[in-house]
PDB file of N, CA and C in Angstrom:
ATOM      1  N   UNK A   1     186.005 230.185  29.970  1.00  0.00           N
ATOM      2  CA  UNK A   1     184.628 229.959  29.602  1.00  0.00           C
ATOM      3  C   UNK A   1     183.730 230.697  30.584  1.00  0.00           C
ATOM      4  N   UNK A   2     182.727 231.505  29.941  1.00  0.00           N
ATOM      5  CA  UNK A   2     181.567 231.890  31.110  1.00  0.00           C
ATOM      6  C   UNK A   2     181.047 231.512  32.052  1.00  0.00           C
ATOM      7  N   UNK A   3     180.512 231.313  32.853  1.00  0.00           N
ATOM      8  CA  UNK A   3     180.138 230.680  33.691  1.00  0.00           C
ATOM      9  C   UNK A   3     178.502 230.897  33.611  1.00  0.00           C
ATOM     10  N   UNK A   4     178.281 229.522  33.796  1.00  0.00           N
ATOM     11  CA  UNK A   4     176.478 228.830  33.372  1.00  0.00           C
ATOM     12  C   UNK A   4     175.884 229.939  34.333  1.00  0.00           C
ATOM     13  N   UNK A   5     174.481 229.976  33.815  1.00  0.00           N
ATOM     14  CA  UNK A   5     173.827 230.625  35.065  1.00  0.00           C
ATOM     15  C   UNK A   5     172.466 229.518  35.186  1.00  0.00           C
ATOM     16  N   UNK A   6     171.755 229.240  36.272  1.00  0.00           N
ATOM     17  CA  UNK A   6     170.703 228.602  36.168  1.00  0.00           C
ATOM     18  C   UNK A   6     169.152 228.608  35.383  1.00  0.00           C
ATOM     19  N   UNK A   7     169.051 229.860  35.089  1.00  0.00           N
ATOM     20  CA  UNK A   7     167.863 229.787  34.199  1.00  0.00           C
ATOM     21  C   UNK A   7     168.502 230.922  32.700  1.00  0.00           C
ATOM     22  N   UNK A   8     169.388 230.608  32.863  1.00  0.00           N
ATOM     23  CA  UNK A   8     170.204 231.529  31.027  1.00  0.00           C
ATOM     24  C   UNK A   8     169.171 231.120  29.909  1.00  0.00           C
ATOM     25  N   UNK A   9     168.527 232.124  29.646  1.00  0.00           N
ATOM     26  CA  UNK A   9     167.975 232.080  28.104  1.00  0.00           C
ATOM     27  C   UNK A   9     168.560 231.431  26.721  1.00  0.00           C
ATOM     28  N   UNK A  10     169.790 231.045  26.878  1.00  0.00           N
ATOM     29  CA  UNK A  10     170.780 230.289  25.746  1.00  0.00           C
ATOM     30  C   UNK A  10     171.148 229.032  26.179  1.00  0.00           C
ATOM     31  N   UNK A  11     170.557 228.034  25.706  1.00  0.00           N
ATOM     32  CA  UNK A  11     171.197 226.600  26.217  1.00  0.00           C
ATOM     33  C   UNK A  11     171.846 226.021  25.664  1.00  0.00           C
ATOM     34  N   UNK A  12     172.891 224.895  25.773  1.00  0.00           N
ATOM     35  CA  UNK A  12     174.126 224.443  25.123  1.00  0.00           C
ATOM     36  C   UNK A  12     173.082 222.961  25.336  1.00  0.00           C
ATOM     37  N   UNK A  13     172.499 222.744  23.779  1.00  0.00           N
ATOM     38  CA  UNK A  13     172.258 221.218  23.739  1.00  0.00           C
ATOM     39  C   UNK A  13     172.598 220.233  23.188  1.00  0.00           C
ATOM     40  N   UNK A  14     172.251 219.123  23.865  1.00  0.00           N
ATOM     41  CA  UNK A  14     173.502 218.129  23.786  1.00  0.00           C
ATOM     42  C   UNK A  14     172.899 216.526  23.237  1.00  0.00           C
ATOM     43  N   UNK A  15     171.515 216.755  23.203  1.00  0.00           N
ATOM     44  CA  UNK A  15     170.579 215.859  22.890  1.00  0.00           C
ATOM     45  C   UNK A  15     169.156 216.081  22.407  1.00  0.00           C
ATOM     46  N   UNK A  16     168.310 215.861  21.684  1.00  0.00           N
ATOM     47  CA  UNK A  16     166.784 216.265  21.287  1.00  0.00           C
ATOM     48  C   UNK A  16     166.073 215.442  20.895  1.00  0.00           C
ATOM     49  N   UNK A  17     165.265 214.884  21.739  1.00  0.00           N
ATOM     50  CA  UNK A  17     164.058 214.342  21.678  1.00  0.00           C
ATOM     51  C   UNK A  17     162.799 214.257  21.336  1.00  0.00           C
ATOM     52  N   UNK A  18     162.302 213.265  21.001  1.00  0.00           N
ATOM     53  CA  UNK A  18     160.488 213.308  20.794  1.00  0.00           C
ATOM     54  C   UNK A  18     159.768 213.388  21.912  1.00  0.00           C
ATOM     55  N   UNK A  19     160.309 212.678  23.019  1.00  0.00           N
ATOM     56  CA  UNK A  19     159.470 212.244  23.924  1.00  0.00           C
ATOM     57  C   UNK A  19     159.877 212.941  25.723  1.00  0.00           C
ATOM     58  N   UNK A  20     159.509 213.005  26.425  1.00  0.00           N
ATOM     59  CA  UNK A  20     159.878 213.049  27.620  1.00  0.00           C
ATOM     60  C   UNK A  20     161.025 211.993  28.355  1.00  0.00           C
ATOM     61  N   UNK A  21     160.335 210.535  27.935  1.00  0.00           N
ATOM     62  CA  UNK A  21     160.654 209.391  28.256  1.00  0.00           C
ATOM     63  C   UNK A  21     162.170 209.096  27.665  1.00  0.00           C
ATOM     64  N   UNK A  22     162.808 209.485  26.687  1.00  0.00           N
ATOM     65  CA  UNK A  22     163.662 209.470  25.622  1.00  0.00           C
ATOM     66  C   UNK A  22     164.646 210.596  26.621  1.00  0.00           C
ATOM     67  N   UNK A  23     164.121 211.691  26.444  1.00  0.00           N
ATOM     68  CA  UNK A  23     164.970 212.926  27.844  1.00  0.00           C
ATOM     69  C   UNK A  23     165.358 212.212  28.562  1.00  0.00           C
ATOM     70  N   UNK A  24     164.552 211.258  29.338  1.00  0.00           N
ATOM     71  CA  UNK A  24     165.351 211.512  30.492  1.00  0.00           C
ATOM     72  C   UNK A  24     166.029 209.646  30.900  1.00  0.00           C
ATOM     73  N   UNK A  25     165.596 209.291  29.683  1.00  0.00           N
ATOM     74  CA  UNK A  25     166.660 207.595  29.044  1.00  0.00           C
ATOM     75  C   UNK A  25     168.127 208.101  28.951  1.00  0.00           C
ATOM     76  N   UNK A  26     168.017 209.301  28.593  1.00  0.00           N
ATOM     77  CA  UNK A  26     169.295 210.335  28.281  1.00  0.00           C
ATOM     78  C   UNK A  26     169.907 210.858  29.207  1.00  0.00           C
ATOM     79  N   UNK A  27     169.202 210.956  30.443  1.00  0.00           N
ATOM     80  CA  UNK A  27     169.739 211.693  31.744  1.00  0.00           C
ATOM     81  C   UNK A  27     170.264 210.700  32.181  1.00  0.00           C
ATOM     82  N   UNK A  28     169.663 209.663  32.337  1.00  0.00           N
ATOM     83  CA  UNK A  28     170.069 208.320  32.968  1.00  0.00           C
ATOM     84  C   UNK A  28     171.120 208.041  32.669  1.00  0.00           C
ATOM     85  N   UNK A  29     171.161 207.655  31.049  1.00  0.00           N
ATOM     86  CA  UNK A  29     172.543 206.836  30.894  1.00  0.00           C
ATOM     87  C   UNK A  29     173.877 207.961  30.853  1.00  0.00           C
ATOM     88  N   UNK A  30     173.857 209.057  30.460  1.00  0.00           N
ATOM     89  CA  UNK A  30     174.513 210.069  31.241  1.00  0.00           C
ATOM     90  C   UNK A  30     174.943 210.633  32.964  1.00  0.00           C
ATOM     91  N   UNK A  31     174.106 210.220  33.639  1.00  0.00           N
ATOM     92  CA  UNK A  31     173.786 210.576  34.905  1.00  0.00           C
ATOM     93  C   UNK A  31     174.698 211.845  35.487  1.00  0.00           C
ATOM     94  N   UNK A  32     174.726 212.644  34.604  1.00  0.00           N
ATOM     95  CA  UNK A  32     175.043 213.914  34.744  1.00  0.00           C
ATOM     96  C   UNK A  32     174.165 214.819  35.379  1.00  0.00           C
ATOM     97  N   UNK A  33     174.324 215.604  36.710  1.00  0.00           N
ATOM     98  CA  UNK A  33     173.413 216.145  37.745  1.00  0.00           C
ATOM     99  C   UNK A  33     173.218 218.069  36.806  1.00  0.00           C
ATOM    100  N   UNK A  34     174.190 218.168  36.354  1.00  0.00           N
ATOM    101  CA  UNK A  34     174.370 219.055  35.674  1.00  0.00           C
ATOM    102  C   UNK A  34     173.385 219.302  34.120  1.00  0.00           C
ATOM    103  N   UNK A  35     173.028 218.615  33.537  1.00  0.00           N
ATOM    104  CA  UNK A  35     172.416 218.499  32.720  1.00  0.00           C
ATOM    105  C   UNK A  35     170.873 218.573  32.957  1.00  0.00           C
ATOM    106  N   UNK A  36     169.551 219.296  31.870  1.00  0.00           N
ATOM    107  CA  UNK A  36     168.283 220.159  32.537  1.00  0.00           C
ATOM    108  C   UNK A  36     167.663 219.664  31.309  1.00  0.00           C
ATOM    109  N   UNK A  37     166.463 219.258  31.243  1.00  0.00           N
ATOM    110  CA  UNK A  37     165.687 219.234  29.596  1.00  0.00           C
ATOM    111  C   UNK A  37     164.860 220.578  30.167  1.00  0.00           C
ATOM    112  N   UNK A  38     164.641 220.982  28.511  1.00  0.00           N
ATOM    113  CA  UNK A  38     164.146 222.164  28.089  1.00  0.00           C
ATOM    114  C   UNK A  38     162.969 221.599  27.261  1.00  0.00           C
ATOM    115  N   UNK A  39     161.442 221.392  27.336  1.00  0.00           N
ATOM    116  CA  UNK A  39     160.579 221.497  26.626  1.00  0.00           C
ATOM    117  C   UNK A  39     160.192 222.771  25.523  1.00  0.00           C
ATOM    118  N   UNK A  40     160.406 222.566  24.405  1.00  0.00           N
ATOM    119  CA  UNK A  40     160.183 223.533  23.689  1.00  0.00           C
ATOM    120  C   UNK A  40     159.842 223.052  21.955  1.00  0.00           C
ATOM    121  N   UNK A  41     158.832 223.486  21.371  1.00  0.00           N
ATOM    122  CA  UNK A  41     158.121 223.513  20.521  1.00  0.00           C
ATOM    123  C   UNK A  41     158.271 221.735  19.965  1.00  0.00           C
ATOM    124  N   UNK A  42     157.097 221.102  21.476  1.00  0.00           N
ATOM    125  CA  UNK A  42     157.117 219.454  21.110  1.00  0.00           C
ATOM    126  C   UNK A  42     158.068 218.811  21.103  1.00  0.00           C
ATOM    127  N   UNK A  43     159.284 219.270  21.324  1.00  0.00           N
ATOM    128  CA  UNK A  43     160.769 218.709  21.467  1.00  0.00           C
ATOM    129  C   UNK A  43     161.569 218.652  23.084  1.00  0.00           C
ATOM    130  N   UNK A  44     161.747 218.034  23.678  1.00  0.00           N
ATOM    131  CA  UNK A  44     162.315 217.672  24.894  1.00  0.00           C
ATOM    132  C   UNK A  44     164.308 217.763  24.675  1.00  0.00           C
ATOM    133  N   UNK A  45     164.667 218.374  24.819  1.00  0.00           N
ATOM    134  CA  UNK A  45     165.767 219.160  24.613  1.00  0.00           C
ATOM    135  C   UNK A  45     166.851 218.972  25.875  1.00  0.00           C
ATOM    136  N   UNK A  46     168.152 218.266  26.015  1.00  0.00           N
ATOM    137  CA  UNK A  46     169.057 218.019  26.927  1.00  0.00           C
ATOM    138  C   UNK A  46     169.616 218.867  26.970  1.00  0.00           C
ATOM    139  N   UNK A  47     170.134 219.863  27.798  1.00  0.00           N
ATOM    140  CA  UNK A  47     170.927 220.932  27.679  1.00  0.00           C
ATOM    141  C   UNK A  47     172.344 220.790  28.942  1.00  0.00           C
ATOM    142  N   UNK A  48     173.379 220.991  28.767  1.00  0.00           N
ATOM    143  CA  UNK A  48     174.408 220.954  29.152  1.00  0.00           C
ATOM    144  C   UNK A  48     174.902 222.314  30.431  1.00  0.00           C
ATOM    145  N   UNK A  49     174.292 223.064  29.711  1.00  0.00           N
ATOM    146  CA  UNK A  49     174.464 224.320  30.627  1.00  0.00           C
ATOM    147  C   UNK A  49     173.437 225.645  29.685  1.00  0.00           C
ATOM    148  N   UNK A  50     172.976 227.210  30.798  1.00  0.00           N
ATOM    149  CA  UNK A  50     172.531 227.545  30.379  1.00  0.00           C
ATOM    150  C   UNK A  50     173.129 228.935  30.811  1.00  0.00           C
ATOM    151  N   UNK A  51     172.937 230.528  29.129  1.00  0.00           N
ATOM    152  CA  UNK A  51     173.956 231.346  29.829  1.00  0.00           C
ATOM    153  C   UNK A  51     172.951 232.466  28.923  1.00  0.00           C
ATOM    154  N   UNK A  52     173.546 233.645  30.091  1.00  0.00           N
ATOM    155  CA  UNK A  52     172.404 235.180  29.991  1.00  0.00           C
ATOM    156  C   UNK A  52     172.631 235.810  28.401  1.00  0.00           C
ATOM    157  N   UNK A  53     173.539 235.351  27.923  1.00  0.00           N
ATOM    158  CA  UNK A  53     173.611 235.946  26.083  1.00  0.00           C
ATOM    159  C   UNK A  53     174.079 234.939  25.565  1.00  0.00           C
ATOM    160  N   UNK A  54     174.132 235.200  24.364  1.00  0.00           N
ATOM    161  CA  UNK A  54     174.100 234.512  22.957  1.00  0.00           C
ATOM    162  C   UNK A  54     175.734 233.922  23.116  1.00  0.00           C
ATOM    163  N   UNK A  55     176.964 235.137  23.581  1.00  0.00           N
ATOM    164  CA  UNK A  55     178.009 235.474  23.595  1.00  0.00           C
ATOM    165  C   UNK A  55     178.577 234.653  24.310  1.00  0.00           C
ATOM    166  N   UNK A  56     177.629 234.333  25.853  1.00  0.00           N
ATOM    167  CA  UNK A  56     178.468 233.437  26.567  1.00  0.00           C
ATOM    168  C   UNK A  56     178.540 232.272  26.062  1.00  0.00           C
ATOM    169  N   UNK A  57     176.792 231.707  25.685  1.00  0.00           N
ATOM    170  CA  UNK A  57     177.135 230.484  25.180  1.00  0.00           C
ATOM    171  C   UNK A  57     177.361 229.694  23.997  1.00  0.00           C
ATOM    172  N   UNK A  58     178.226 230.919  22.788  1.00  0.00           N
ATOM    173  CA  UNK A  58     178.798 230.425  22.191  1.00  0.00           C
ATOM    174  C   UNK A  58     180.455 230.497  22.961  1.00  0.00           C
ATOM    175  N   UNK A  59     180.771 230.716  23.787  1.00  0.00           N
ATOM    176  CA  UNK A  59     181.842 230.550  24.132  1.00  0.00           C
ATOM    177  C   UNK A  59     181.689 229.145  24.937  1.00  0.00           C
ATOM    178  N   UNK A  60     180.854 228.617  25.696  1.00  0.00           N
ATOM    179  CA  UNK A  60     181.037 227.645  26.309  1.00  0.00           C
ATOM    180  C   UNK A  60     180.317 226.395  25.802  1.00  0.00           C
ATOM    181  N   UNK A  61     179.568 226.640  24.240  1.00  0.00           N
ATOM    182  CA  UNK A  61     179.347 225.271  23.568  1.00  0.00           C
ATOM    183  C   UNK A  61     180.809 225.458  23.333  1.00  0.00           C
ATOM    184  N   UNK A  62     181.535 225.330  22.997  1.00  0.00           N
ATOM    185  CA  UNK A  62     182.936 224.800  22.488  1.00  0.00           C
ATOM    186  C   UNK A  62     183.742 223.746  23.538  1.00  0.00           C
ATOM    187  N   UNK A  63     183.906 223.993  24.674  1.00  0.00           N
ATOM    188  CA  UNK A  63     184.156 223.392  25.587  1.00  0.00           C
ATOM    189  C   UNK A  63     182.779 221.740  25.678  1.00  0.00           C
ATOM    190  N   UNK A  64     181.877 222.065  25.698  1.00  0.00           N
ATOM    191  CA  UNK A  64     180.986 221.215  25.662  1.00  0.00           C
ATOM    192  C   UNK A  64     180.991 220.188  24.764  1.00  0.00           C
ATOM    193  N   UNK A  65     181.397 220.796  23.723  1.00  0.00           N
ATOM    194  CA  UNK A  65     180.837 220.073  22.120  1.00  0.00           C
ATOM    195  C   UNK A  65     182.595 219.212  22.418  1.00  0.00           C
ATOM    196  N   UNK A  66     183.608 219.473  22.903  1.00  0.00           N
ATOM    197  CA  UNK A  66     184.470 218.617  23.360  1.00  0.00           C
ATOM    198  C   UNK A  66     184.403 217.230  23.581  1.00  0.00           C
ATOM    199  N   UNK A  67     182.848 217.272  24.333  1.00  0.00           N
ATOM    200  CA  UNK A  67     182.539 216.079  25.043  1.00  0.00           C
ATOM    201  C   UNK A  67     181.442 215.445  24.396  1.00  0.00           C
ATOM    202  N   UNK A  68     180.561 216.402  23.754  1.00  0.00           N
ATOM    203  CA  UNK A  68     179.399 215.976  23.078  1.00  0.00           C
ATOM    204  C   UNK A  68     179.523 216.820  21.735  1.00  0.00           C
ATOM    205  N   UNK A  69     180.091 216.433  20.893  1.00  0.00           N
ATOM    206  CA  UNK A  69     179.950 216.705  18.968  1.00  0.00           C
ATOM    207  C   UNK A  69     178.525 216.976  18.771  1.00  0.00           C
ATOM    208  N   UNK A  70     178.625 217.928  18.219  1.00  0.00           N
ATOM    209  CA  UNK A  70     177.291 218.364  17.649  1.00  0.00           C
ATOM    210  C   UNK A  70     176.517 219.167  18.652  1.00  0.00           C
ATOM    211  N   UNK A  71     176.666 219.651  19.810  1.00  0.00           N
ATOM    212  CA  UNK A  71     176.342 220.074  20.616  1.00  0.00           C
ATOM    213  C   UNK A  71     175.553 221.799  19.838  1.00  0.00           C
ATOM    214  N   UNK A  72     174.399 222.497  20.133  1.00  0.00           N
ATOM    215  CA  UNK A  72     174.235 223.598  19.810  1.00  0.00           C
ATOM    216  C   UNK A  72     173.705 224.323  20.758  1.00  0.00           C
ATOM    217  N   UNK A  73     173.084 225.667  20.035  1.00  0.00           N
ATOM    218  CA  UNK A  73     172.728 226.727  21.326  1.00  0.00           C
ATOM    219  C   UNK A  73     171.076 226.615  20.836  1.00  0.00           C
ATOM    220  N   UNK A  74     170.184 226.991  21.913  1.00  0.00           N
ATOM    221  CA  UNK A  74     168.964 227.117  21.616  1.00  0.00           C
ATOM    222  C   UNK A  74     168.470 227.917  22.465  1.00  0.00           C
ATOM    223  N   UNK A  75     167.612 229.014  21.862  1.00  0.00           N
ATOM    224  CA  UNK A  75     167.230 230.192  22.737  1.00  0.00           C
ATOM    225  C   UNK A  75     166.008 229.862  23.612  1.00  0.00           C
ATOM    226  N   UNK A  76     165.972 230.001  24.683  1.00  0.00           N
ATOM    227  CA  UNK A  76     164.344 229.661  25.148  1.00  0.00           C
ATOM    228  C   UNK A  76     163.381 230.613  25.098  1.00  0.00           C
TER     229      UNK A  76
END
C-alpha cells in the first residue's frame, strides 16, 4: 500500500457528516490519532489517510475499507 502523505489531495473517507460536532463524536468514539476531518462543501468529512494521486489512494482505500466498509476517496 502507498504510503499516506499529510496533506494528499485524495482522502480515504471513512465517515460524513452534517455537523462539526458529529466529526468529531466520530473521532472520539474511534480515538484514532490517525484520522483528520476535511471540511468540504458543508460536509465535515472523516478521513482515514490522505495520498498525492488518485492511484495511491485507490490502492490504500482497500486496505481501509477492511476496517471501515464503505470507505471512499474524495478529492480536496
Amino acid at each position: 500500500m502507498p504510503r499516506p502523505v499529510e496533506n494528499g489531495r485524495y482522502c480515504v473517507v471513512v465517515s460524513s457528516h452534517t455537523t462539526e460536532t458529529e466529526a468529531r463524536a466520530f473521532l472520539k468514539h474511534y480515538n484514532n490519532p490517525k484520522f483528520g476531518i476535511l471540511e468540504k462543501d458543508g460536509r465535515y468529512r472523516v478521513y482515514a489517510a490522505a495520498y498525492a494521486s488518485m492511484q495511491e489512494a485507490t490502492a490504500g482505500q482497500g486496505e481501509i475499507a477492511a476496517n471501515y466498509p464503505g470507505a471512499w476517496i474524495c478529492r480536496r
